[in-house]
C-alpha atoms as a PDB file:
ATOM      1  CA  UNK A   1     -24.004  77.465  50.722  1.00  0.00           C
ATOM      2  CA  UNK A   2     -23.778  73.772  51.414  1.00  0.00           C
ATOM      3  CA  UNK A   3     -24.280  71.058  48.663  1.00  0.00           C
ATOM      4  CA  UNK A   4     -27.690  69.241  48.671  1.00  0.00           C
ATOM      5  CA  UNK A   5     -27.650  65.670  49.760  1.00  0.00           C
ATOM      6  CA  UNK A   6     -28.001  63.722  46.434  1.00  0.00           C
ATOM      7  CA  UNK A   7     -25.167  66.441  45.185  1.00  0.00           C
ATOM      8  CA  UNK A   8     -23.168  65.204  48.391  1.00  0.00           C
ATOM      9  CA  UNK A   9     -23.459  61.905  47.389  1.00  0.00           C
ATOM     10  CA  UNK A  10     -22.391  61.994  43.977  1.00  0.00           C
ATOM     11  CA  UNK A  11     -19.521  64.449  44.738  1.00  0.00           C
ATOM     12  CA  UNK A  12     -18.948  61.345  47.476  1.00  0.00           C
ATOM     13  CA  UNK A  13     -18.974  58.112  44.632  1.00  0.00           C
ATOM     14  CA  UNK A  14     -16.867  60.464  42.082  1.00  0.00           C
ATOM     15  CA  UNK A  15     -13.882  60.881  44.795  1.00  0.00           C
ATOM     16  CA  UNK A  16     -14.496  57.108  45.523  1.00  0.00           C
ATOM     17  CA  UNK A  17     -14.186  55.927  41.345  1.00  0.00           C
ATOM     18  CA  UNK A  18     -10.955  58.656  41.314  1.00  0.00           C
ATOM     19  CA  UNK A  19      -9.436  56.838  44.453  1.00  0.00           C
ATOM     20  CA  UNK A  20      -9.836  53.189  43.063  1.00  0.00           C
ATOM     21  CA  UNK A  21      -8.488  54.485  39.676  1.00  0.00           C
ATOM     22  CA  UNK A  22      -5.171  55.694  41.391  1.00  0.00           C
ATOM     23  CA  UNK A  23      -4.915  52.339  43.607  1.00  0.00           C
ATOM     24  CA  UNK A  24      -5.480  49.985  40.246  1.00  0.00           C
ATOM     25  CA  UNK A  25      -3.106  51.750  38.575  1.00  0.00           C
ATOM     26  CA  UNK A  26      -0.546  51.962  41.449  1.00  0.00           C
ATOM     27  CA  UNK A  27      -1.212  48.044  41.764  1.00  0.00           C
ATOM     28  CA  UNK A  28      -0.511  47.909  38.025  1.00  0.00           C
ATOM     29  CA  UNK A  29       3.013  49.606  38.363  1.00  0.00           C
ATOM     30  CA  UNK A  30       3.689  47.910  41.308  1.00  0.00           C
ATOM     31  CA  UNK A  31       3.177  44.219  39.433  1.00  0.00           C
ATOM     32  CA  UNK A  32       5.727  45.769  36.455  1.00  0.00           C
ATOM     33  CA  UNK A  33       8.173  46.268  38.923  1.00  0.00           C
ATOM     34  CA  UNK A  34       8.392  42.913  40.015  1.00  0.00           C
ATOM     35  CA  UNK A  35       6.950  42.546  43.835  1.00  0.00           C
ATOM     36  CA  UNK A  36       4.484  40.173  42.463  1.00  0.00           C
ATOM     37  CA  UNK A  37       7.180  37.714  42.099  1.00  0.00           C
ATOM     38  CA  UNK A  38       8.400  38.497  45.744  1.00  0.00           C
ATOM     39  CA  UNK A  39       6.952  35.206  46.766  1.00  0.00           C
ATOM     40  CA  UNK A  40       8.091  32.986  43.611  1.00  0.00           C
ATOM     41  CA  UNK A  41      11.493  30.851  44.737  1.00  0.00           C
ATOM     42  CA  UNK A  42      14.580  32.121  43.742  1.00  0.00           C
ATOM     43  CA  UNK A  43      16.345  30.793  40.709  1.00  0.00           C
ATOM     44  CA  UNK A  44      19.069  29.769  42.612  1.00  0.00           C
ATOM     45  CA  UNK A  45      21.158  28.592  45.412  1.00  0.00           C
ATOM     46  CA  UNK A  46      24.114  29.587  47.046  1.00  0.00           C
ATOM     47  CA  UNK A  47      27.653  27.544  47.263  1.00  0.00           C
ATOM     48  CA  UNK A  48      29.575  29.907  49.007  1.00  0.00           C
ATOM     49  CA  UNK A  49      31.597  32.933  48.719  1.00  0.00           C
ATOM     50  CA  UNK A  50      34.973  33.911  47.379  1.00  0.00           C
ATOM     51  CA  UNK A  51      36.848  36.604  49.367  1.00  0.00           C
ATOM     52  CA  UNK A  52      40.398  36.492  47.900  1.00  0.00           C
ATOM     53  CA  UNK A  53      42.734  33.253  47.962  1.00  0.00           C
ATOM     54  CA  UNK A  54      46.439  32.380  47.960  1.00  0.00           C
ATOM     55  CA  UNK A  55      48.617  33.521  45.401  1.00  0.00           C
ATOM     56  CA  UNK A  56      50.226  31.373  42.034  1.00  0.00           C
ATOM     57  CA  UNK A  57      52.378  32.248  39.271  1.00  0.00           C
ATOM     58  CA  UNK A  58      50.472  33.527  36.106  1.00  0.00           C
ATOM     59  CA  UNK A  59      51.247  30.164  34.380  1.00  0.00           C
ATOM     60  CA  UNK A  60      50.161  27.799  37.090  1.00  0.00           C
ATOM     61  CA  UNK A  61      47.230  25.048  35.496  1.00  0.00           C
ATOM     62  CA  UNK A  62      43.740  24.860  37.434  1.00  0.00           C
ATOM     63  CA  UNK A  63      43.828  22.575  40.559  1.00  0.00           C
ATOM     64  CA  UNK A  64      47.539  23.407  41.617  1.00  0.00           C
ATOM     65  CA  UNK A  65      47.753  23.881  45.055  1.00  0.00           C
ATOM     66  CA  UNK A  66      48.568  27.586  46.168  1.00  0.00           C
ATOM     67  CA  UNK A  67      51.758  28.527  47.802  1.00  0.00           C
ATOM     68  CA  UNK A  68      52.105  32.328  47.477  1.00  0.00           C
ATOM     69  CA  UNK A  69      50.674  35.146  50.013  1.00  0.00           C
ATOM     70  CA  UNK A  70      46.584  35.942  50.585  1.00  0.00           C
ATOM     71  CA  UNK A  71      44.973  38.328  48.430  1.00  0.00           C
ATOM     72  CA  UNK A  72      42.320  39.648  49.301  1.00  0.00           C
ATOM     73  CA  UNK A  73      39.725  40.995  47.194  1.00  0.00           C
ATOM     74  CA  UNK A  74      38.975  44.866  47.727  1.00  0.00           C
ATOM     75  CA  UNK A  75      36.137  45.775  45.513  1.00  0.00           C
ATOM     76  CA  UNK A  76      34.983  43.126  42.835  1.00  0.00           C
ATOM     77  CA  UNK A  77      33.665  45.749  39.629  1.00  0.00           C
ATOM     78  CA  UNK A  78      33.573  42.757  36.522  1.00  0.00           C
ATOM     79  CA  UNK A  79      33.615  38.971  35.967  1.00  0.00           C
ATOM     80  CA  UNK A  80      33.998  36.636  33.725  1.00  0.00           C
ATOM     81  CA  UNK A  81      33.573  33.396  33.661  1.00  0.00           C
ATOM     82  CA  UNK A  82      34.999  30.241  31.756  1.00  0.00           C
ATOM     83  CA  UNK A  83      36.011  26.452  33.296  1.00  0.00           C
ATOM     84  CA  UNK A  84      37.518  26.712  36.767  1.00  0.00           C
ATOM     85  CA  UNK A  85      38.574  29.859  35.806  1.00  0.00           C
ATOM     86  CA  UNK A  86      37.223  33.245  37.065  1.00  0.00           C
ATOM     87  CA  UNK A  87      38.508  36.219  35.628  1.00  0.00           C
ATOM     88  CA  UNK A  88      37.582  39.400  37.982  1.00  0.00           C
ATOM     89  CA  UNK A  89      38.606  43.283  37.657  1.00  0.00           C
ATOM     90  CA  UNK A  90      38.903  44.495  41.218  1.00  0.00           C
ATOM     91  CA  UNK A  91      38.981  48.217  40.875  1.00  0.00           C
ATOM     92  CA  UNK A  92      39.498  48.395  44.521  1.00  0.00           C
ATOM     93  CA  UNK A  93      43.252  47.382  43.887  1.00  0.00           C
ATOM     94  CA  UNK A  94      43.554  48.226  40.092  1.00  0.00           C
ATOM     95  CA  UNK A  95      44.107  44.328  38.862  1.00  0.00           C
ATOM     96  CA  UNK A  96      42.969  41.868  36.728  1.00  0.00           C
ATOM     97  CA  UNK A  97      42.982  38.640  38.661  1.00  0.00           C
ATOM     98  CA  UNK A  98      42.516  35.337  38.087  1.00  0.00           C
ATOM     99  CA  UNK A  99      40.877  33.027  40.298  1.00  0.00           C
ATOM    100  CA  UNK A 100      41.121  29.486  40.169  1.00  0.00           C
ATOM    101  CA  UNK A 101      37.972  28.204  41.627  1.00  0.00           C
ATOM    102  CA  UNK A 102      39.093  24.671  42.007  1.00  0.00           C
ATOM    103  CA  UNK A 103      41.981  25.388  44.228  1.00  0.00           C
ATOM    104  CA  UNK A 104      40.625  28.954  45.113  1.00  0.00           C
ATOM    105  CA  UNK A 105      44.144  30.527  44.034  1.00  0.00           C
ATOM    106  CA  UNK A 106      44.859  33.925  42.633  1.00  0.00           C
ATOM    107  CA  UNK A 107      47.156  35.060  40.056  1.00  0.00           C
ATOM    108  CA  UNK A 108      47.545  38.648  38.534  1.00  0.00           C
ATOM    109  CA  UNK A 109      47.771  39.000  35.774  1.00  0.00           C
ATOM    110  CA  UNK A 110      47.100  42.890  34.573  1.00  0.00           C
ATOM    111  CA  UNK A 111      47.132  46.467  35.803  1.00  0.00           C
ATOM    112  CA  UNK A 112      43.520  47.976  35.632  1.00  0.00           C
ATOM    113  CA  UNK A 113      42.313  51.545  35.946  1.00  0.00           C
ATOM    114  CA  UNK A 114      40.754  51.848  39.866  1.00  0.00           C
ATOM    115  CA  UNK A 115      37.201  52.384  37.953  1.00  0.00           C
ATOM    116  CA  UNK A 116      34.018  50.168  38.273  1.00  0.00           C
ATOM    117  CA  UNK A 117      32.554  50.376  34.881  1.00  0.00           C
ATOM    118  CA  UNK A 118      35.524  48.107  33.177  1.00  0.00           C
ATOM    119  CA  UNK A 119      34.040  45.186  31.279  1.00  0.00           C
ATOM    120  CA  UNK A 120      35.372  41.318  31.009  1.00  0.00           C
ATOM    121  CA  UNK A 121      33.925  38.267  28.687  1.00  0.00           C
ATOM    122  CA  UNK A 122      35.961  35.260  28.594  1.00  0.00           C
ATOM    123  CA  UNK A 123      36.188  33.383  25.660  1.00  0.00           C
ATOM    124  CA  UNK A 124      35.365  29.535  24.655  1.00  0.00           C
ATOM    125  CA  UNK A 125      39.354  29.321  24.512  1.00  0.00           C
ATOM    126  CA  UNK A 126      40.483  29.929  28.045  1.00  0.00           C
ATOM    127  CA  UNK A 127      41.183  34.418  26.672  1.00  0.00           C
ATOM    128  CA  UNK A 128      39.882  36.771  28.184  1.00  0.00           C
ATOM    129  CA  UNK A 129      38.529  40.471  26.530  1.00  0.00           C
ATOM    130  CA  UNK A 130      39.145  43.193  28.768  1.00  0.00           C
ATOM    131  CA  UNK A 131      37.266  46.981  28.249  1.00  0.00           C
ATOM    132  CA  UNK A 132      39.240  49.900  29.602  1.00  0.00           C
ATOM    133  CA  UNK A 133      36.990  52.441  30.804  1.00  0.00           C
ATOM    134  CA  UNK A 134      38.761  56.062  28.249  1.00  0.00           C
ATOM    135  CA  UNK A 135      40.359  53.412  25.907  1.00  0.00           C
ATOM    136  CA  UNK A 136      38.173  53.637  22.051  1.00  0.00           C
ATOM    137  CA  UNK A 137      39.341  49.406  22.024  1.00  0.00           C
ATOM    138  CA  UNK A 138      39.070  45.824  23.456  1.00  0.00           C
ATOM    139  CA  UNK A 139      41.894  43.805  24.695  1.00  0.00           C
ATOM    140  CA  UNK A 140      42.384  40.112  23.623  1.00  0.00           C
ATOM    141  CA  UNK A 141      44.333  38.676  26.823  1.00  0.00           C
ATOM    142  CA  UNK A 142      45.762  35.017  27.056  1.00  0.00           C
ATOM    143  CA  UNK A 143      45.215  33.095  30.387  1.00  0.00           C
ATOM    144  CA  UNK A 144      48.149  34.499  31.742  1.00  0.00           C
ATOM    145  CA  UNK A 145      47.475  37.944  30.588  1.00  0.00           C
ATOM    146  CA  UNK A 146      49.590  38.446  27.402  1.00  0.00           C
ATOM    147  CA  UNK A 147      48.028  40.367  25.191  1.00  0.00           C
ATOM    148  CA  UNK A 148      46.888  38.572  21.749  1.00  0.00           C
ATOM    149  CA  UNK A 149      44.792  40.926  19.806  1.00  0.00           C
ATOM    150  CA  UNK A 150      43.017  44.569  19.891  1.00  0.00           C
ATOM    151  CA  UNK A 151      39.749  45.564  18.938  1.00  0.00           C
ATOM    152  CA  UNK A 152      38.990  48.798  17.490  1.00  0.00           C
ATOM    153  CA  UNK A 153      37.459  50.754  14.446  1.00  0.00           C
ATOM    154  CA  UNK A 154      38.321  54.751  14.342  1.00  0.00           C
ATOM    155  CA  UNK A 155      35.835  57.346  14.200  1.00  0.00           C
ATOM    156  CA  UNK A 156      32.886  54.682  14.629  1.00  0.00           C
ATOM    157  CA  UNK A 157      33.504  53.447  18.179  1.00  0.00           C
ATOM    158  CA  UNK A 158      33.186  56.709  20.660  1.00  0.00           C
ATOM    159  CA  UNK A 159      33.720  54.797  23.858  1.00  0.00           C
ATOM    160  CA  UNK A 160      33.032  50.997  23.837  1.00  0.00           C
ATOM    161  CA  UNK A 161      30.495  50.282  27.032  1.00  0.00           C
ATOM    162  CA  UNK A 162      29.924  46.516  26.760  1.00  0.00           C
ATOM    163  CA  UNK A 163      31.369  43.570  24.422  1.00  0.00           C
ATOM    164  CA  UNK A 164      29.754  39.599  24.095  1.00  0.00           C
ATOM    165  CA  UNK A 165      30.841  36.698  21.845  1.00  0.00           C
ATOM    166  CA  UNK A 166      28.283  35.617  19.746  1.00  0.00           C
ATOM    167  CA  UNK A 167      28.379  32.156  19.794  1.00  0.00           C
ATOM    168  CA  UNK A 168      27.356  31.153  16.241  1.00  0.00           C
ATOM    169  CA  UNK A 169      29.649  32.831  14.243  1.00  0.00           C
ATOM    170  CA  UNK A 170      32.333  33.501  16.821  1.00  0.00           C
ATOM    171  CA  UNK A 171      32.339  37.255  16.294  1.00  0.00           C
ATOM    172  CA  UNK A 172      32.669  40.137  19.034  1.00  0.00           C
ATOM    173  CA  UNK A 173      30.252  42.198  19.330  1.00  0.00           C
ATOM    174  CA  UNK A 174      31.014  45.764  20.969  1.00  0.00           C
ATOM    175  CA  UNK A 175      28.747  48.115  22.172  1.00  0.00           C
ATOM    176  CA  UNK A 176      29.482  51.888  22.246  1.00  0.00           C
ATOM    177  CA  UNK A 177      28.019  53.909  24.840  1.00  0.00           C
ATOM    178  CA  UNK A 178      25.906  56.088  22.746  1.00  0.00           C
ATOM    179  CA  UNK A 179      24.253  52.948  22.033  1.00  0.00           C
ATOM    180  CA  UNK A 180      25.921  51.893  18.876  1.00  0.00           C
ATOM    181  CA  UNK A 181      26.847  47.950  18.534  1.00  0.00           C
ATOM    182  CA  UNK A 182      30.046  46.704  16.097  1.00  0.00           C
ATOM    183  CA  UNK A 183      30.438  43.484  14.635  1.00  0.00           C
ATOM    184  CA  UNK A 184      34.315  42.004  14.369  1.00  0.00           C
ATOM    185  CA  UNK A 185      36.113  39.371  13.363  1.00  0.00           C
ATOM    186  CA  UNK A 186      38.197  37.290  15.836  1.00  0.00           C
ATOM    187  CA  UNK A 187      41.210  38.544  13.561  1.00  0.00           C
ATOM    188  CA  UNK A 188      40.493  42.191  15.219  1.00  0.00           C
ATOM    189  CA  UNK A 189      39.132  43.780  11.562  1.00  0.00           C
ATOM    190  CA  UNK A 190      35.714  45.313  11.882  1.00  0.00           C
ATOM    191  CA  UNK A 191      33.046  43.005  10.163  1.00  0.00           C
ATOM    192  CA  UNK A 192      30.037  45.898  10.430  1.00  0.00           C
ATOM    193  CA  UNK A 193      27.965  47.942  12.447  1.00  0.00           C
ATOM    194  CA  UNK A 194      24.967  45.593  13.540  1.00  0.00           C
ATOM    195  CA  UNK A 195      22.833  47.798  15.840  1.00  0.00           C
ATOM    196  CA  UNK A 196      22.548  51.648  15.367  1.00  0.00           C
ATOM    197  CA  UNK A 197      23.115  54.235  12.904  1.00  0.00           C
ATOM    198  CA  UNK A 198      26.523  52.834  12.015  1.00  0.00           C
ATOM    199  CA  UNK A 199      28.209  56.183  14.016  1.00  0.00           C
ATOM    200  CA  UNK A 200      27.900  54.369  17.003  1.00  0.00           C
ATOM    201  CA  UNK A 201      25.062  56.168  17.968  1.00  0.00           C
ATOM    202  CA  UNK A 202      21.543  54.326  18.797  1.00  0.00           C
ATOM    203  CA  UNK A 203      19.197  54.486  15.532  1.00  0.00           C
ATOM    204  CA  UNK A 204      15.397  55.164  16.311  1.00  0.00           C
ATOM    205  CA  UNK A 205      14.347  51.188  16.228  1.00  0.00           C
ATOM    206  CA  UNK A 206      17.796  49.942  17.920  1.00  0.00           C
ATOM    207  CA  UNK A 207      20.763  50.565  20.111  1.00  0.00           C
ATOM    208  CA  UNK A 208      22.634  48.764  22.926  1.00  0.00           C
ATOM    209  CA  UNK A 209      24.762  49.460  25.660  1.00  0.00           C
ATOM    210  CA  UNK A 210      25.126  46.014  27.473  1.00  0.00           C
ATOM    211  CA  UNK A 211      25.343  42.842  25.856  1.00  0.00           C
ATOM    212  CA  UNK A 212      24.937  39.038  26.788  1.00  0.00           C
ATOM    213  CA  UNK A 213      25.141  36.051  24.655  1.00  0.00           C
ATOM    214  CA  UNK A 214      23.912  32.444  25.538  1.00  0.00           C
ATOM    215  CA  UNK A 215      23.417  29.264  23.256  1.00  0.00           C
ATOM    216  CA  UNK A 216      20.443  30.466  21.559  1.00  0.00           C
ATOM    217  CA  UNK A 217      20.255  34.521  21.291  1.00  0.00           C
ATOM    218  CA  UNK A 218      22.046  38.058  22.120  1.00  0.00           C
ATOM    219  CA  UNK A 219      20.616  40.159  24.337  1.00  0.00           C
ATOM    220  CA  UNK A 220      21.160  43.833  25.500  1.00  0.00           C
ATOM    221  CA  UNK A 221      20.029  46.574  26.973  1.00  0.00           C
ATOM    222  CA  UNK A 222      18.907  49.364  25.595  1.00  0.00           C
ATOM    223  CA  UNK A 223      19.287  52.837  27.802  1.00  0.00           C
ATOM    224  CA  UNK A 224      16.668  55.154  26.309  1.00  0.00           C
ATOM    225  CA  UNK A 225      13.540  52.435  26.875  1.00  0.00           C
ATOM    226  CA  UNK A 226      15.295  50.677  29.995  1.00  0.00           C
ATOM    227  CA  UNK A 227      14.637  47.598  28.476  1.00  0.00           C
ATOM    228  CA  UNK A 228      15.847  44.258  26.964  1.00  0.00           C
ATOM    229  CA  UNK A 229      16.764  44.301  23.127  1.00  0.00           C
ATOM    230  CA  UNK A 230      16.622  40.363  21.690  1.00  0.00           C
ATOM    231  CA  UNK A 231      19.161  40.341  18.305  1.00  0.00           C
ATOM    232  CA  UNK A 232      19.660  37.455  16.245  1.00  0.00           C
ATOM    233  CA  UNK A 233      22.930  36.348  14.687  1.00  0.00           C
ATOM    234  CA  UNK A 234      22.722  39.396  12.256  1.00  0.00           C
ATOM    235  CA  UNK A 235      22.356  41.780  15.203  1.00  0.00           C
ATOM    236  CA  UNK A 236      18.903  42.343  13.712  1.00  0.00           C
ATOM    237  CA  UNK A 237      16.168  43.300  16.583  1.00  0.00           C
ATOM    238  CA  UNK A 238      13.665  40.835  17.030  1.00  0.00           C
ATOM    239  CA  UNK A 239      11.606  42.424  19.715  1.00  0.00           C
ATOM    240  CA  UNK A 240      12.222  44.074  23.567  1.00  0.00           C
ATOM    241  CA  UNK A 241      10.933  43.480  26.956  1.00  0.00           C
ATOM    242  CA  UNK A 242      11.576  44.385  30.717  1.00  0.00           C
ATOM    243  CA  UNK A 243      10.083  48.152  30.324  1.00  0.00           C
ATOM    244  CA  UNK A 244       8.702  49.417  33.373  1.00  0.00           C
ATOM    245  CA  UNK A 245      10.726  46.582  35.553  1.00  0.00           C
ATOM    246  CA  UNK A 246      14.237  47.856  35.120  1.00  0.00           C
ATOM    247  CA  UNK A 247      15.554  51.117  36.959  1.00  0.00           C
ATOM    248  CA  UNK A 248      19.431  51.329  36.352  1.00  0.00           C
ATOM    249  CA  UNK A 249      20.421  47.934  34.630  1.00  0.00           C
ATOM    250  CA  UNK A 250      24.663  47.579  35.341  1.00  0.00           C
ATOM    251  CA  UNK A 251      25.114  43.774  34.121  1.00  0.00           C
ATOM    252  CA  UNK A 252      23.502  40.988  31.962  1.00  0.00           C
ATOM    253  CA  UNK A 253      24.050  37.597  31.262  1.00  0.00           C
ATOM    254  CA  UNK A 254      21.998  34.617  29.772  1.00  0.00           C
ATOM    255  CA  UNK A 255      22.017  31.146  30.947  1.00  0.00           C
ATOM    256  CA  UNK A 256      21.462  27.699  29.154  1.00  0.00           C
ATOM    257  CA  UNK A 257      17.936  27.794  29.650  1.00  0.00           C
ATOM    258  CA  UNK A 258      17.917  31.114  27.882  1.00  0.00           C
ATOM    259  CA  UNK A 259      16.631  33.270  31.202  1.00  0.00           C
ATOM    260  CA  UNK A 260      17.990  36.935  31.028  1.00  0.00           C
ATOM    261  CA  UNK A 261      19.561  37.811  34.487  1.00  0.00           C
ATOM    262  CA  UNK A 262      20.124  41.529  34.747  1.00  0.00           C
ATOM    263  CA  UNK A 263      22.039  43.814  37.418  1.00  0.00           C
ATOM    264  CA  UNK A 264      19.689  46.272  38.950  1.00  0.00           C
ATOM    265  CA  UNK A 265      21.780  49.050  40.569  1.00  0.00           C
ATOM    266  CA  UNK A 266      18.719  51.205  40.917  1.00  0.00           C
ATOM    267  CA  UNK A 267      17.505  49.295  43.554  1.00  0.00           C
ATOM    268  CA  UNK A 268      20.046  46.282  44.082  1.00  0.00           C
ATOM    269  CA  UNK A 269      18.240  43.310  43.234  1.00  0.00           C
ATOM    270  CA  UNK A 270      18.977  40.726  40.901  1.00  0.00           C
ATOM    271  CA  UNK A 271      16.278  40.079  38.312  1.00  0.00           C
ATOM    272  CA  UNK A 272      15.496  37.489  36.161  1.00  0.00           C
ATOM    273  CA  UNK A 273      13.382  37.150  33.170  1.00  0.00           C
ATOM    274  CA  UNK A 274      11.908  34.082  31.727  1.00  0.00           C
ATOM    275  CA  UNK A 275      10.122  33.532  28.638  1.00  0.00           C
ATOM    276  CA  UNK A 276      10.772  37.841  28.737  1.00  0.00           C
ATOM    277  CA  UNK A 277       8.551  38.169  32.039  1.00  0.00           C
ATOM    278  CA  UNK A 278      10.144  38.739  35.125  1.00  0.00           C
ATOM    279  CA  UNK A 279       9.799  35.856  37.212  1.00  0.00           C
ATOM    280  CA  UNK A 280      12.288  36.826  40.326  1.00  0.00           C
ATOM    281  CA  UNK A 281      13.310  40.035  41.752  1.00  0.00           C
ATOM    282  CA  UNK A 282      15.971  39.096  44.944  1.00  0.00           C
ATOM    283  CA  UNK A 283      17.563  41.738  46.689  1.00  0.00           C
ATOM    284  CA  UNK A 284      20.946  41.664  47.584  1.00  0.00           C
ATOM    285  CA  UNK A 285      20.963  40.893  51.216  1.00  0.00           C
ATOM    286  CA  UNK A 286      18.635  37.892  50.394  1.00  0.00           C
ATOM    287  CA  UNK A 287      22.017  36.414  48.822  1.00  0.00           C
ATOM    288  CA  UNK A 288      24.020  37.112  51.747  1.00  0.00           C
ATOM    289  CA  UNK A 289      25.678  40.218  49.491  1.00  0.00           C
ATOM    290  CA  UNK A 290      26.100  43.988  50.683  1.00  0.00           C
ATOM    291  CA  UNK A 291      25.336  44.917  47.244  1.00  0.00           C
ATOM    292  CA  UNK A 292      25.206  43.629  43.434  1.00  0.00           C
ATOM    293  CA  UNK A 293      28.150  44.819  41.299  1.00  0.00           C
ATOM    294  CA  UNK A 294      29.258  42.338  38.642  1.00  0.00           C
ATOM    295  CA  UNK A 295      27.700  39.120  37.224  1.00  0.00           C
ATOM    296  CA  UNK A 296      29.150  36.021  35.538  1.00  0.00           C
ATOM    297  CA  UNK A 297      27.474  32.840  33.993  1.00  0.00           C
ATOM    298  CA  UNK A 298      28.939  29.601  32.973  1.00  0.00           C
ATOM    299  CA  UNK A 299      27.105  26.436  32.462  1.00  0.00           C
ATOM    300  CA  UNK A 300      25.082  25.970  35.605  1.00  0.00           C
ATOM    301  CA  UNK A 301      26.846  28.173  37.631  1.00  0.00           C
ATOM    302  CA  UNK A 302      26.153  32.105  38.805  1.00  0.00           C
ATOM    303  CA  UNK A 303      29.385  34.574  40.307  1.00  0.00           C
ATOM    304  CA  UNK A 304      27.574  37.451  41.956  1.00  0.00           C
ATOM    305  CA  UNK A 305      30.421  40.204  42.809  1.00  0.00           C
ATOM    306  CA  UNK A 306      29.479  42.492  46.161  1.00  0.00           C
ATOM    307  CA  UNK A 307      32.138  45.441  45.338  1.00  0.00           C
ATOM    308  CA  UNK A 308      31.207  47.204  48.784  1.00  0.00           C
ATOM    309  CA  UNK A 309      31.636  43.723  50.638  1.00  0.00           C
ATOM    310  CA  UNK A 310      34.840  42.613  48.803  1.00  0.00           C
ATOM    311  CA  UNK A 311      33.655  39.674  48.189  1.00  0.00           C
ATOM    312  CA  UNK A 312      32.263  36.754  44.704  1.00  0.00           C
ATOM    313  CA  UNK A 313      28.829  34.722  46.033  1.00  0.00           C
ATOM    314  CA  UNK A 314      28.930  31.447  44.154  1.00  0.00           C
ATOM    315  CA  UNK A 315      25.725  29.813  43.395  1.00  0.00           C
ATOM    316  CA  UNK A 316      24.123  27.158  41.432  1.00  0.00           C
ATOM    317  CA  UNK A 317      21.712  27.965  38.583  1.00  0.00           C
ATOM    318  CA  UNK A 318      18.157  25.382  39.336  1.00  0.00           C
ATOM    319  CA  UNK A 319      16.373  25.014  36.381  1.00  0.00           C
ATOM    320  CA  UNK A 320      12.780  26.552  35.570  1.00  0.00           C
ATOM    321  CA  UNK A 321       9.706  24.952  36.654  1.00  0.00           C
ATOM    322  CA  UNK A 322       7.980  22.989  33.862  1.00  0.00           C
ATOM    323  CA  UNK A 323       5.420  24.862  32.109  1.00  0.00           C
ATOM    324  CA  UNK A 324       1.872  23.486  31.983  1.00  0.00           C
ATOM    325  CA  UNK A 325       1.404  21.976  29.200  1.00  0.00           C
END
């Protein structure tokens, strides 16, 4: 039995108010994930691009011209960032190198395991912190690689994922991968548990397993929303953002104008956040990189590593475009 007409035509505007539900809301998850700000100008600029450089004695000062042989970088997995001097675990060829950006020399200075998920931060001092992917503690390293000081608490920390220097009291923070986050001391002794059920597990309102400090805040990311966490000095949470734009985050920073940059390896773009909206999502070939595998901020200046491309993008952080008033 066929359906009347005015039954025809109702069935007709129902399948019509169903198909423009499902294209707003498609439109709706298409604007959280960011292609709304395809257009919008990138944040930055690029400077060039660091394949490897000559080799200098561990001790050698920033500037000094190079007279050992090339190395070449084989797969960029962390950077850090302080000065002229770029601190970079290539897991390709199991080092921890330092790059002098002035002179673009390299000196080794550690052996690393040949995994991509170790961690650097480099500290206001010229030392670098170095997180051994299987090791329960952080590594204090002088410039040339000398260890200083360990970080590590016993039966709290599982598996640190992520460490940052909060800038206002100087202490290192440490993220465990269950989502955990420690305060210390720059002695090495464990101040508190900040984020978390003080396990190192994630509690129900908090938990981190990246972290990023600039001038004014701490930031991290938290795995079970796929979001931003904002901490103050206390490592209490003062809100989240980024749900619904974020797919795999692999590395955060902050820069002086308090933008969050995160490390997108589910589909390897860079994204940026502003004010906590996203306000640029750049893939990786739009920088002139293979892929996205490490990030680094100091001052006005962004290190981009490309692991698969064995190479360090350098490019210059522009400011944000004056708000209306």
């Amino acid at each position: 039995m066929r359906p009347s007409a005015p039954d025809a035509g109702k069935r007709g505007r129902r399948l019509r108010g169903v198909l423009a539900g499902l294209l707003a809301g498609a439109a709706m998850l298409a604007g959280a994930a960011g292609p709304a700000v395809e257009g919008a100008p990138d944040p930055l600029t690029p400077q060039g691009f660091i394949p490897g450089g000559f080799s200098v004695p561990t001790a050698t000062r920033a500037g000094r011209a190079p007279s050992g042989a090339y190395v070449k970088l084989i797969y960029p997995a962390a950077l850090a960032a302080s000065g002229p001097d770029l601190y970079v675990a290539d897991s390709g060829a199991g080092q921890l190198l330092r790059i002098d950006t002035i002179g673009q020399s390299v000196a080794r200075l550690a052996s690393l395991p040949p995994l991509p998920s170790v961690r650097l931060k480099a500290g206001r001092d010229g030392t670098v912190y170095v997180l051994r992917p299987g090791r329960p503690s952080v590594e204090r390293l002088s410039r040339e690689g000398q260890r200083i000081g360990t970080f590590a608490a016993d039966f709290d920390i599982l598996q640190p994922s992520d460490l940052v220097i909060e800038p206002t009291l100087n202490r290192i923070w440490i993220a465990d991968a269950a989502g955990g986050v420690f305060a210390f001391h720059p002695s090495g002794r464990m101040s508190e548990p900040l984020a978390g059920r003080g396990d190192g597990f994630a509690s129900e309102g908090s938990g981190a397993v990246l972290l990023a400090a600039g001038p004014q805040r701490v930031v991290g990311v938290d795995a079970r929303c796929r979001c931003i966490i904002t901490f103050d000095r206390d490592g209490r949470t003062l809100g989240h953002f980024g749900e619904g734009a974020l797919i795999n985050p692999q590395g955060l920073a902050l820069d002086e104008h308090n933008r969050v940059w995160v490390i997108d390896a589910g589909d390897h773009r860079l994204k940026v956040f502003d004010a906590d909206v996203l306000v640029a999502n750049i893939p990786a070939a739009r920088l002139g990189l293979a892929d996205l595998t490490a990030i680094a901020i100091d001052l006005h200046r962004a290190y981009l590593a490309d692991g698969p491309g064995g190479k360090i993008g350098i490019f210059a952080i522009l400011p944000p475009p004056r708000r209306a008033p």
